[in-house]
PDB file of N, CA and C in Angstrom:
ATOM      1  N   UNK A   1      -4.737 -26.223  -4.781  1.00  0.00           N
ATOM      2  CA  UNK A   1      -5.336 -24.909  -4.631  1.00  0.00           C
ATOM      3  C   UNK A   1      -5.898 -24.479  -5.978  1.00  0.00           C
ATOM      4  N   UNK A   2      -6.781 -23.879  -5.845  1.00  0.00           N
ATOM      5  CA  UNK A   2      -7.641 -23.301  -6.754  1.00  0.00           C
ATOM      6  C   UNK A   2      -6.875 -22.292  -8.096  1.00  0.00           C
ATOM      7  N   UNK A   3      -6.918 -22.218  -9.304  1.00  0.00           N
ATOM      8  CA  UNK A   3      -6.024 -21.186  -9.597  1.00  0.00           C
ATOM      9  C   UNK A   3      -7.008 -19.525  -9.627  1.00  0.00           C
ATOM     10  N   UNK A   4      -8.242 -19.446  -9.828  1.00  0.00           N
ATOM     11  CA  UNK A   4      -8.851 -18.489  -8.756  1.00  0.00           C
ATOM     12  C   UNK A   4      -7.738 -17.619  -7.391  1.00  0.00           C
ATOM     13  N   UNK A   5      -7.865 -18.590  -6.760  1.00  0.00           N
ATOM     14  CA  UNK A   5      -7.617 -18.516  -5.979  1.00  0.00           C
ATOM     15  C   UNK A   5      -6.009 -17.909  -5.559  1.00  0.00           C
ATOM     16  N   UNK A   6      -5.277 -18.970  -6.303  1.00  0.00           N
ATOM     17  CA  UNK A   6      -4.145 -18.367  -6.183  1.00  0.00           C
ATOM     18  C   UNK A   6      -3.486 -16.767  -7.132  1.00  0.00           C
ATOM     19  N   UNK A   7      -4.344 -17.029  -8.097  1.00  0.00           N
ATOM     20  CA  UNK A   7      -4.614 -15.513  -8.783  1.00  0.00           C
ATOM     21  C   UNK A   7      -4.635 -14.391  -7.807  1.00  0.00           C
ATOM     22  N   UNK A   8      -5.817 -14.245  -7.526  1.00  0.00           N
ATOM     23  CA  UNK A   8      -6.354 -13.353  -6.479  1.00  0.00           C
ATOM     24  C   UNK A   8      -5.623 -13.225  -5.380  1.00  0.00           C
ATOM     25  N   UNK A   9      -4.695 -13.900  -4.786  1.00  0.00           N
ATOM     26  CA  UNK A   9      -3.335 -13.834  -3.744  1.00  0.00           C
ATOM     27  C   UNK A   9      -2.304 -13.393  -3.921  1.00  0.00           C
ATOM     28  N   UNK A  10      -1.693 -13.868  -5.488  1.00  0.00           N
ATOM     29  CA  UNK A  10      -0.251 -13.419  -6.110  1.00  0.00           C
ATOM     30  C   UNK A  10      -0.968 -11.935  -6.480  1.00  0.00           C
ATOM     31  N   UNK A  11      -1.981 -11.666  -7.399  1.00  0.00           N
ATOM     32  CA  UNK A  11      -2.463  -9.902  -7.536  1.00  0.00           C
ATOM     33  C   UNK A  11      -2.515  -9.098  -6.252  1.00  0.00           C
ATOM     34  N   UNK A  12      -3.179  -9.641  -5.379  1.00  0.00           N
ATOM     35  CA  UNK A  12      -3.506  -8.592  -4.486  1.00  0.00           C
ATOM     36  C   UNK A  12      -2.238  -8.727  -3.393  1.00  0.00           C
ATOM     37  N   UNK A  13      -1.492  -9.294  -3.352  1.00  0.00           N
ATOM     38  CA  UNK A  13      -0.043  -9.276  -2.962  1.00  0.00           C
ATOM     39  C   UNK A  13       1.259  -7.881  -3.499  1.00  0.00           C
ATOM     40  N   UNK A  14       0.723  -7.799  -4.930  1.00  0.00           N
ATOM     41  CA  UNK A  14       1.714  -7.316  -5.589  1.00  0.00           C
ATOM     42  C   UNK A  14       1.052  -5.545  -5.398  1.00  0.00           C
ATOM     43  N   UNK A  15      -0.454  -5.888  -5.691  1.00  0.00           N
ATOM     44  CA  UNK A  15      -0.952  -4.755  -5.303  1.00  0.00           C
ATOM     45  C   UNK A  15      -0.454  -3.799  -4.206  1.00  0.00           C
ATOM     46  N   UNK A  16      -1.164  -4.432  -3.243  1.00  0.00           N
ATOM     47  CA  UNK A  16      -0.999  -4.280  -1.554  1.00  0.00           C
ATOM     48  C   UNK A  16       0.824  -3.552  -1.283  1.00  0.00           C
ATOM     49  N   UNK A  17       1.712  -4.823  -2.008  1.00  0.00           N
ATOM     50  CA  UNK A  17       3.132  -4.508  -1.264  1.00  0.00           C
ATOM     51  C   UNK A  17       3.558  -3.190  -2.053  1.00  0.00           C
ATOM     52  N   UNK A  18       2.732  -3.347  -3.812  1.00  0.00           N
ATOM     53  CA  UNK A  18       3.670  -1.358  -4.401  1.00  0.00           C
ATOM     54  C   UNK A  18       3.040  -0.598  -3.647  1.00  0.00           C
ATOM     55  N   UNK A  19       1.668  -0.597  -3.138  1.00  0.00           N
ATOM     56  CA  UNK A  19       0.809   0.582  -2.758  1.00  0.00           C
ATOM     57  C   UNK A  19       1.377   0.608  -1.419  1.00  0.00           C
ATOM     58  N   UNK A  20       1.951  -0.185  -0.486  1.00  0.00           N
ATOM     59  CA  UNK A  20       2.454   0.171   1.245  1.00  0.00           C
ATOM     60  C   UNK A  20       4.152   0.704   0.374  1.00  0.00           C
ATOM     61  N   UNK A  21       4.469   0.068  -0.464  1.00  0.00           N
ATOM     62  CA  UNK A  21       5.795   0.708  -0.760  1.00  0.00           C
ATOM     63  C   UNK A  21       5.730   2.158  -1.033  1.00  0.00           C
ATOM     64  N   UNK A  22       5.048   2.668  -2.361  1.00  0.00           N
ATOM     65  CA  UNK A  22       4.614   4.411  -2.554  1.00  0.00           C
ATOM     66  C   UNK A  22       4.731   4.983  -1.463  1.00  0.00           C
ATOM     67  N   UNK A  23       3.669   4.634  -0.150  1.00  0.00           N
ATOM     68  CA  UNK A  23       3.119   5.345   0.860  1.00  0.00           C
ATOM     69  C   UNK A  23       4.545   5.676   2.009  1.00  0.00           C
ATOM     70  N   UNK A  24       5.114   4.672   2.344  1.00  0.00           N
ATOM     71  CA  UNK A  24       6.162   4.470   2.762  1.00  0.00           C
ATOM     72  C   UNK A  24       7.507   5.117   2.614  1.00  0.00           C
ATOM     73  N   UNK A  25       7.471   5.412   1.279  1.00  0.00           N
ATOM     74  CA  UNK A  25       8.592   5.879   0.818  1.00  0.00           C
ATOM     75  C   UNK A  25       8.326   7.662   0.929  1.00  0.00           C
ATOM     76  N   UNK A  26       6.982   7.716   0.588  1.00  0.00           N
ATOM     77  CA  UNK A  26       6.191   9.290   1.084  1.00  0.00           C
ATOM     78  C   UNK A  26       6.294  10.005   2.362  1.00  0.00           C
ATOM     79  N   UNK A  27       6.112   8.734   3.130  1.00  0.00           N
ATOM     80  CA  UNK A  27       6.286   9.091   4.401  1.00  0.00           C
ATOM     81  C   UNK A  27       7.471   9.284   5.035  1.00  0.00           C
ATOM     82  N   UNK A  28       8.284   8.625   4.698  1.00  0.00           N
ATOM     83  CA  UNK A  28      10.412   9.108   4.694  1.00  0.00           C
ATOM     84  C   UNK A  28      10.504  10.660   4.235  1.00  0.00           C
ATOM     85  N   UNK A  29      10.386  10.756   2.755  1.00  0.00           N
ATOM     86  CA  UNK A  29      10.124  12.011   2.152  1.00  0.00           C
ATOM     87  C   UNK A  29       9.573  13.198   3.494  1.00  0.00           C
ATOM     88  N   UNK A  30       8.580  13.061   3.666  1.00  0.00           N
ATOM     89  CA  UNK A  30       7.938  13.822   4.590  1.00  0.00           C
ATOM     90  C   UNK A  30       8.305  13.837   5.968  1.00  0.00           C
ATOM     91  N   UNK A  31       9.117  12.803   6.693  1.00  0.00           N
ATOM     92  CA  UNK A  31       9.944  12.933   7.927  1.00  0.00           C
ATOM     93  C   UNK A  31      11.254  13.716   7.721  1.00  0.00           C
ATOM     94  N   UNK A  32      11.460  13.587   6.210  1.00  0.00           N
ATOM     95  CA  UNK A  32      12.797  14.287   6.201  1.00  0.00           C
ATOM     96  C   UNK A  32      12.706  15.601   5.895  1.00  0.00           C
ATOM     97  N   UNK A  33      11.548  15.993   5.269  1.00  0.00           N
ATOM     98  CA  UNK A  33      11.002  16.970   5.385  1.00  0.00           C
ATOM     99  C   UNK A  33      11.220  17.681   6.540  1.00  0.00           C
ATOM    100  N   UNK A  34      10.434  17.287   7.986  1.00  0.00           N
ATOM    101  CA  UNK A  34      10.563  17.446   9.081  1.00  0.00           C
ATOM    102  C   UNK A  34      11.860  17.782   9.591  1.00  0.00           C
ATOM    103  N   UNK A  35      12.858  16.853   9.679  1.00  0.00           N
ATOM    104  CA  UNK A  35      13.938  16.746  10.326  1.00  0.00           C
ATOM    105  C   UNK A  35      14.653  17.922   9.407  1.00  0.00           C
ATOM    106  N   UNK A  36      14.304  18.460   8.422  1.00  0.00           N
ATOM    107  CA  UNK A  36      15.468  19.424   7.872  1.00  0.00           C
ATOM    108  C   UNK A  36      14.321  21.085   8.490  1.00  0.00           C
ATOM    109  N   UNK A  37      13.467  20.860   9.484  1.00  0.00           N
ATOM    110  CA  UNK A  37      12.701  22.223   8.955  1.00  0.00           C
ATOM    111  C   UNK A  37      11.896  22.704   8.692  1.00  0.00           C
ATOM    112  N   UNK A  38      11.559  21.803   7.269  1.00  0.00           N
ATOM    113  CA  UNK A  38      10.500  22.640   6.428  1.00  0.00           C
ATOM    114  C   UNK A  38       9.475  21.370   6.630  1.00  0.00           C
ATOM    115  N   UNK A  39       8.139  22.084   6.958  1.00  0.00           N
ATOM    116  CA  UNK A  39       7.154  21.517   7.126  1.00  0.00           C
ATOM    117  C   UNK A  39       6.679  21.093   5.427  1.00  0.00           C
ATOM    118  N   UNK A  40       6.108  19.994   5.696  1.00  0.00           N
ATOM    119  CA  UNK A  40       5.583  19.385   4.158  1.00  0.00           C
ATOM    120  C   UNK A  40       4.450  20.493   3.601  1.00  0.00           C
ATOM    121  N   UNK A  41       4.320  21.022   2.492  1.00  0.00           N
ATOM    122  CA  UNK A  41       3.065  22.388   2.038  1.00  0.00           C
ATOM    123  C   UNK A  41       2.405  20.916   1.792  1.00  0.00           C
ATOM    124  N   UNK A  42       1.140  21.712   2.067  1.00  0.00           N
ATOM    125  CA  UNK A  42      -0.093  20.601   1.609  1.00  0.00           C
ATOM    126  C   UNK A  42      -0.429  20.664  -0.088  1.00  0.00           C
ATOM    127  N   UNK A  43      -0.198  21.747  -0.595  1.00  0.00           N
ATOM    128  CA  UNK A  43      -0.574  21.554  -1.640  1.00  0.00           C
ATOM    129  C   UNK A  43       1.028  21.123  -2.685  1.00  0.00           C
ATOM    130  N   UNK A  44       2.132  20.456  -1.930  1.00  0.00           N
ATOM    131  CA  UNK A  44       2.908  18.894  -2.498  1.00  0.00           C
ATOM    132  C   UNK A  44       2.371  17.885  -2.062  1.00  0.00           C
ATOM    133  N   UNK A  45       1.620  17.533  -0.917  1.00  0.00           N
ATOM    134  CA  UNK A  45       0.876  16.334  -0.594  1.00  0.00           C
ATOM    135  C   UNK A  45      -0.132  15.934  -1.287  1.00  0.00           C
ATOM    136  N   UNK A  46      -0.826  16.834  -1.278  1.00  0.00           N
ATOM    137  CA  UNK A  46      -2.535  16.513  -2.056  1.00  0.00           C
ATOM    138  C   UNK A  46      -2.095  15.591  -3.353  1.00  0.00           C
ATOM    139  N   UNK A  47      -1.567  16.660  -4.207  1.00  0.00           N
ATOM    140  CA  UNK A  47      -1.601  15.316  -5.747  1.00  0.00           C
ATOM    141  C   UNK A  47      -0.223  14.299  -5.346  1.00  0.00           C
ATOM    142  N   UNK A  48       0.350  13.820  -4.373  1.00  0.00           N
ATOM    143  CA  UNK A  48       0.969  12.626  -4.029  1.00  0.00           C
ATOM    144  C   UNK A  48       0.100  11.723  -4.187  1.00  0.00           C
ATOM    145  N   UNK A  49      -0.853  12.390  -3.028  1.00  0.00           N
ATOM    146  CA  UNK A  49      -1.530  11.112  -2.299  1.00  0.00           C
ATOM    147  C   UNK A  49      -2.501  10.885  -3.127  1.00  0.00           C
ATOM    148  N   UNK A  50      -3.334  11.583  -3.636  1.00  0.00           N
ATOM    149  CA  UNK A  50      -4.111  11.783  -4.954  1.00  0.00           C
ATOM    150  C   UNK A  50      -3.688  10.603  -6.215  1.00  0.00           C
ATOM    151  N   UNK A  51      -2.427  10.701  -6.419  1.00  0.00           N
ATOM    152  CA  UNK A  51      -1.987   9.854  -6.973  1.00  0.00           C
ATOM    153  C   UNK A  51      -1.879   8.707  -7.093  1.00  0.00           C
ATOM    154  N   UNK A  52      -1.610   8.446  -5.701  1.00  0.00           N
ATOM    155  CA  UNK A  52      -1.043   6.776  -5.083  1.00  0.00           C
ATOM    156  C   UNK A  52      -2.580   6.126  -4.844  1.00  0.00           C
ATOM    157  N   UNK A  53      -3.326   7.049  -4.562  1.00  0.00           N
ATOM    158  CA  UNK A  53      -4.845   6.671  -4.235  1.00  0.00           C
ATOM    159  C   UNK A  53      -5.582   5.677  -5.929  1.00  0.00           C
ATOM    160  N   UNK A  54      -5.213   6.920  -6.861  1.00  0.00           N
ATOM    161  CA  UNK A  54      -5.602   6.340  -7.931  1.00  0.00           C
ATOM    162  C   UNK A  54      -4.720   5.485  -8.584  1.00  0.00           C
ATOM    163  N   UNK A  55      -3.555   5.270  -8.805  1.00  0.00           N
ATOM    164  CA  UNK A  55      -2.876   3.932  -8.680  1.00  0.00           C
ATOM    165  C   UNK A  55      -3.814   2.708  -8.061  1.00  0.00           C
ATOM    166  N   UNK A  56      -3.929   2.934  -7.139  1.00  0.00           N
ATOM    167  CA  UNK A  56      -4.912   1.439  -6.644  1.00  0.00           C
ATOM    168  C   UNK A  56      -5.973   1.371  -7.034  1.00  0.00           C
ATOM    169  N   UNK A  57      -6.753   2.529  -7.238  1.00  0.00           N
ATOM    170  CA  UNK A  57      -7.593   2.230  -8.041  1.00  0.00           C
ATOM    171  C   UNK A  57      -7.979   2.036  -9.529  1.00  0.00           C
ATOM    172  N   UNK A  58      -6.701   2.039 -10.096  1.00  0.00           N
ATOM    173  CA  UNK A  58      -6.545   1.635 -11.806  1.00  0.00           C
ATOM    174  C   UNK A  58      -6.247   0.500 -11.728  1.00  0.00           C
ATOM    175  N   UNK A  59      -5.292   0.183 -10.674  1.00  0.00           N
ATOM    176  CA  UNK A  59      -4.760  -1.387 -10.114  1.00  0.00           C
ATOM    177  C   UNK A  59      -6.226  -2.544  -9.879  1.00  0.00           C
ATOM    178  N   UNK A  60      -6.979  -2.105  -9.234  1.00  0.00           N
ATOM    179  CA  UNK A  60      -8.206  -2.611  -8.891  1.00  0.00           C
ATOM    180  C   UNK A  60      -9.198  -3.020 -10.176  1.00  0.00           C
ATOM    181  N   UNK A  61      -9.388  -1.808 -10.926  1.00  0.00           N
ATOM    182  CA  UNK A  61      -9.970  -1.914 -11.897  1.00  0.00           C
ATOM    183  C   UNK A  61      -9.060  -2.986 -13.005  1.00  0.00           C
ATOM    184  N   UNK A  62      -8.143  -2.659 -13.382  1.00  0.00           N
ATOM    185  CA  UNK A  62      -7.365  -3.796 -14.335  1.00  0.00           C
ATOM    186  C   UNK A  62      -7.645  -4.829 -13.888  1.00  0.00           C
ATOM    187  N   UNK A  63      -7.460  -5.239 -12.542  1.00  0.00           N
ATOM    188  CA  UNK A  63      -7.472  -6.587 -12.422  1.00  0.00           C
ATOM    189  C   UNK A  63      -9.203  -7.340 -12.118  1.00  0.00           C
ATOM    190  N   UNK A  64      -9.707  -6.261 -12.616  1.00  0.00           N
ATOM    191  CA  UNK A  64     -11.136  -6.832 -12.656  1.00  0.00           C
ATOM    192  C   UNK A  64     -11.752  -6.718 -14.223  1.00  0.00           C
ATOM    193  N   UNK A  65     -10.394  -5.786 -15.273  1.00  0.00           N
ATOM    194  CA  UNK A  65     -10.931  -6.353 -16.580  1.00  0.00           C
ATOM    195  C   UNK A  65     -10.018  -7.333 -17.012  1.00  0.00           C
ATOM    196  N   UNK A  66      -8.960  -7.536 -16.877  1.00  0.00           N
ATOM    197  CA  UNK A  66      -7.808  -8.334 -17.276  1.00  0.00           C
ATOM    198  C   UNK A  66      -7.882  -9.861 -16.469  1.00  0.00           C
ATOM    199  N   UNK A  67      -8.518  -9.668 -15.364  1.00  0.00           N
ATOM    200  CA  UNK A  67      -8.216 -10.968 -14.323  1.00  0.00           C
ATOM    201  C   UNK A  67      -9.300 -11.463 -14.246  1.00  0.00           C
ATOM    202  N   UNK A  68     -10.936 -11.201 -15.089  1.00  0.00           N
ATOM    203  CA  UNK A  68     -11.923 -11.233 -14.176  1.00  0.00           C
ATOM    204  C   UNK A  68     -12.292 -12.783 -13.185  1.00  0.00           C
ATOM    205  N   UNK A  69     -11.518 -13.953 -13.481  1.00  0.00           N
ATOM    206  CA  UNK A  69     -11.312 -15.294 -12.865  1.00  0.00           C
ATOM    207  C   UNK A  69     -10.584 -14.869 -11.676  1.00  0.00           C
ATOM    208  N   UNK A  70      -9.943 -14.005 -11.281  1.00  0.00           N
ATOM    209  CA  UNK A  70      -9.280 -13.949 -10.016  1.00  0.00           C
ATOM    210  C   UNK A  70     -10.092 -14.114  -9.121  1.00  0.00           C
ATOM    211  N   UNK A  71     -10.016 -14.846  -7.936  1.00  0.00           N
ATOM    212  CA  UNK A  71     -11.397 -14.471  -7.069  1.00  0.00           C
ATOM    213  C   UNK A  71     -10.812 -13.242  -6.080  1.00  0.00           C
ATOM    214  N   UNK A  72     -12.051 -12.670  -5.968  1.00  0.00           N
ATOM    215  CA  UNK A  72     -12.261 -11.167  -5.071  1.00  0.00           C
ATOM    216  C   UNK A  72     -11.835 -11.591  -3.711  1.00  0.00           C
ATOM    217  N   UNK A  73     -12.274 -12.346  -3.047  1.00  0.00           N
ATOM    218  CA  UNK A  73     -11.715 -12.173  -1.776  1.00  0.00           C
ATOM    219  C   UNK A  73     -10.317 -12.277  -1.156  1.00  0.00           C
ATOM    220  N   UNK A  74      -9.759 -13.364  -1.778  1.00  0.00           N
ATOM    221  CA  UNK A  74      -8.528 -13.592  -1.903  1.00  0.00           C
ATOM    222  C   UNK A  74      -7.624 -12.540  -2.220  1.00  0.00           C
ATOM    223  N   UNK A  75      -8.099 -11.637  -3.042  1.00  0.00           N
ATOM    224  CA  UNK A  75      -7.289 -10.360  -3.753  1.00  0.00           C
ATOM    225  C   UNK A  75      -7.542  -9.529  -2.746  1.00  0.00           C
ATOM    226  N   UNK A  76      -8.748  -9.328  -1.942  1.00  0.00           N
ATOM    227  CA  UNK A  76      -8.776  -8.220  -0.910  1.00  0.00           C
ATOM    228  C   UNK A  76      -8.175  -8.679   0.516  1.00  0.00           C
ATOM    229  N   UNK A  77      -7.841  -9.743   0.660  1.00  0.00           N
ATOM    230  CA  UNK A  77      -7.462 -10.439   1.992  1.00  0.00           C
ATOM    231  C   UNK A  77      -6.057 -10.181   1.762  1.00  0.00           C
ATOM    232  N   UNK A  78      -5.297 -10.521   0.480  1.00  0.00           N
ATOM    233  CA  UNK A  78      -4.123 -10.243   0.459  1.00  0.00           C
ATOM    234  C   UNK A  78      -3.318  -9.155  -0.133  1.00  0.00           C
ATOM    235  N   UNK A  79      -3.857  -8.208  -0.333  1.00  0.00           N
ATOM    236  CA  UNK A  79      -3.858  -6.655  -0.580  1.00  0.00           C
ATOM    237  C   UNK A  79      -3.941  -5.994   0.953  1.00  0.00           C
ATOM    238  N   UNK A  80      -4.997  -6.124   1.872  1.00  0.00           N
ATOM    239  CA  UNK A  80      -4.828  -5.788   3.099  1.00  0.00           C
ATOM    240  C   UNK A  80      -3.487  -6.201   3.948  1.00  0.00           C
ATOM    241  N   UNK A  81      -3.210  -7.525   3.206  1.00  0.00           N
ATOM    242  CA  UNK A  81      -2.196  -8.114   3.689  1.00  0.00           C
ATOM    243  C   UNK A  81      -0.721  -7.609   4.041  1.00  0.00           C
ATOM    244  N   UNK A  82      -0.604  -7.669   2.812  1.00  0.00           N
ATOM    245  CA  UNK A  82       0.926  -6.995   2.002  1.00  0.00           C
ATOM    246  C   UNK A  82       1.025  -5.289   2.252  1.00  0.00           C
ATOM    247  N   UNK A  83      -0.646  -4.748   2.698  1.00  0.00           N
ATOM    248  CA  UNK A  83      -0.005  -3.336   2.963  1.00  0.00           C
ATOM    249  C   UNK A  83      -0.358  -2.912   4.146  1.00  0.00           C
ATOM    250  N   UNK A  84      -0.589  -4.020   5.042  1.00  0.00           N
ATOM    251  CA  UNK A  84      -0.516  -3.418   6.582  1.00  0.00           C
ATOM    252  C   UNK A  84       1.316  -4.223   7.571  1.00  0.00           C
ATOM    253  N   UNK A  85       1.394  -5.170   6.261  1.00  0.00           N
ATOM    254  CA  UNK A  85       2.544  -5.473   7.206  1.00  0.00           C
ATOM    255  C   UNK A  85       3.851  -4.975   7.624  1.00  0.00           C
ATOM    256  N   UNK A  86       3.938  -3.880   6.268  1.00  0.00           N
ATOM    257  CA  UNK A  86       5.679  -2.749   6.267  1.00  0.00           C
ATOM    258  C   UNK A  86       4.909  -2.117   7.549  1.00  0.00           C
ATOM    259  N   UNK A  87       3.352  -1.538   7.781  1.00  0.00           N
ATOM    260  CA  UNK A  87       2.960  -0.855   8.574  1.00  0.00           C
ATOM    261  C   UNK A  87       3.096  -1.051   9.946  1.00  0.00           C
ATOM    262  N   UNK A  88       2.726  -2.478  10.381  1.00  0.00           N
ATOM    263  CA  UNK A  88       2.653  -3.228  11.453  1.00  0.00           C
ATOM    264  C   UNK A  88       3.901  -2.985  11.968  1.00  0.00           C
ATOM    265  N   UNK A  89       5.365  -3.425  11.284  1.00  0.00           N
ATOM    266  CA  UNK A  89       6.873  -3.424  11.326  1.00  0.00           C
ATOM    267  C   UNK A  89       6.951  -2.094  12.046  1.00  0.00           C
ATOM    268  N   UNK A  90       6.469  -0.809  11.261  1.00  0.00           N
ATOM    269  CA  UNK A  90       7.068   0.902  11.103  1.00  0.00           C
ATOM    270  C   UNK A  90       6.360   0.523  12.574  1.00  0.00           C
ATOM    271  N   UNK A  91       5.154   0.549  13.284  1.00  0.00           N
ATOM    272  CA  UNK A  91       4.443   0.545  14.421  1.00  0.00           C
ATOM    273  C   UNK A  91       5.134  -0.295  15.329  1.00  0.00           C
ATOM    274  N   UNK A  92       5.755  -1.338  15.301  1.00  0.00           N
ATOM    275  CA  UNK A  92       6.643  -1.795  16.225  1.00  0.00           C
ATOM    276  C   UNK A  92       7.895  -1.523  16.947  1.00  0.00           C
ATOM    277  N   UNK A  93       8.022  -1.355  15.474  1.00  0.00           N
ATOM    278  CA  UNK A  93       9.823  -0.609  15.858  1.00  0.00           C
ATOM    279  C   UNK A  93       9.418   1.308  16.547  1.00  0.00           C
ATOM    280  N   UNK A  94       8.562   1.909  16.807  1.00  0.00           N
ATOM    281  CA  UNK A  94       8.479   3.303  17.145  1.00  0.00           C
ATOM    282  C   UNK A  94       8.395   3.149  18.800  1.00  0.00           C
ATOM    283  N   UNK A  95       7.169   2.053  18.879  1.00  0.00           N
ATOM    284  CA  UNK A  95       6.554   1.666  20.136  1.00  0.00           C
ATOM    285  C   UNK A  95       7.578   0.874  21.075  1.00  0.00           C
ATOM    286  N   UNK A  96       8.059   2.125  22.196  1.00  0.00           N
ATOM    287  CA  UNK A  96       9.166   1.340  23.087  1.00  0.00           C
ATOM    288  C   UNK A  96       8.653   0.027  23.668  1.00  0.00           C
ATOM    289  N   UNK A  97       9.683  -0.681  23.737  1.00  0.00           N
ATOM    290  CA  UNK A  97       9.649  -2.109  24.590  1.00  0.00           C
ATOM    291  C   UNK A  97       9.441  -2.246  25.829  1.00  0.00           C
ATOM    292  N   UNK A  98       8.166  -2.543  26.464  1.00  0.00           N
ATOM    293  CA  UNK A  98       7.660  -2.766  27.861  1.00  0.00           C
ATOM    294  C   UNK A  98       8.262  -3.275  28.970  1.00  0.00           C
ATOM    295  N   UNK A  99       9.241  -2.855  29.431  1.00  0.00           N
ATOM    296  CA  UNK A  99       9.706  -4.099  30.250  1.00  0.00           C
ATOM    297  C   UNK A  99       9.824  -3.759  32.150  1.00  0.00           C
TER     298      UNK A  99
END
């Protein structure tokens, strides 16, 4: 395998899994929110998410001055990767079993 290649897989891996981790852990925060009551104020959300948003995008940018050999697709294939799969899981386990 390419080391391109494998660059751009191990980054956008590590990417992908802190940025579904942040979001994830936000979203607990904010159910528990719920479950005690108090509705989440939007203006504690805004600079969360604000935050976590630009995290990936400093993340993105570094690894396009620091990495610039990484290849791009690989980094976006496995960034999508790593942060739809805690998602996929949370969406399974909600969605009752058909039977």
């Amino acid at each position: 395998m390419n080391s391109s290649i494998l660059l751009g897989i191990t980054l956008g891996t590590l990417i992908g899994g802190a940025f579904a981790w942040m979001q994830l852990r936000a979203a607990r925060r904010n159910e528990l929110l719920q479950r005690q009551q108090q509705s989440p104020e939007i203006l504690r959300q805004v600079p969360g998410s604000l935050t976590r948003v630009a995290f990936l995008l400093m993340a993105l940018v570094a690894v396009q001055v620091f990495f610039p050999q990484a290849d791009k697709w690989c980094l976006s294939g496995a960034l999508v990767v790593a942060y739809g799969i805690p998602f996929f899981w949370r969406l399974r386990d909600r969605i009752p079993q058909a039977r």
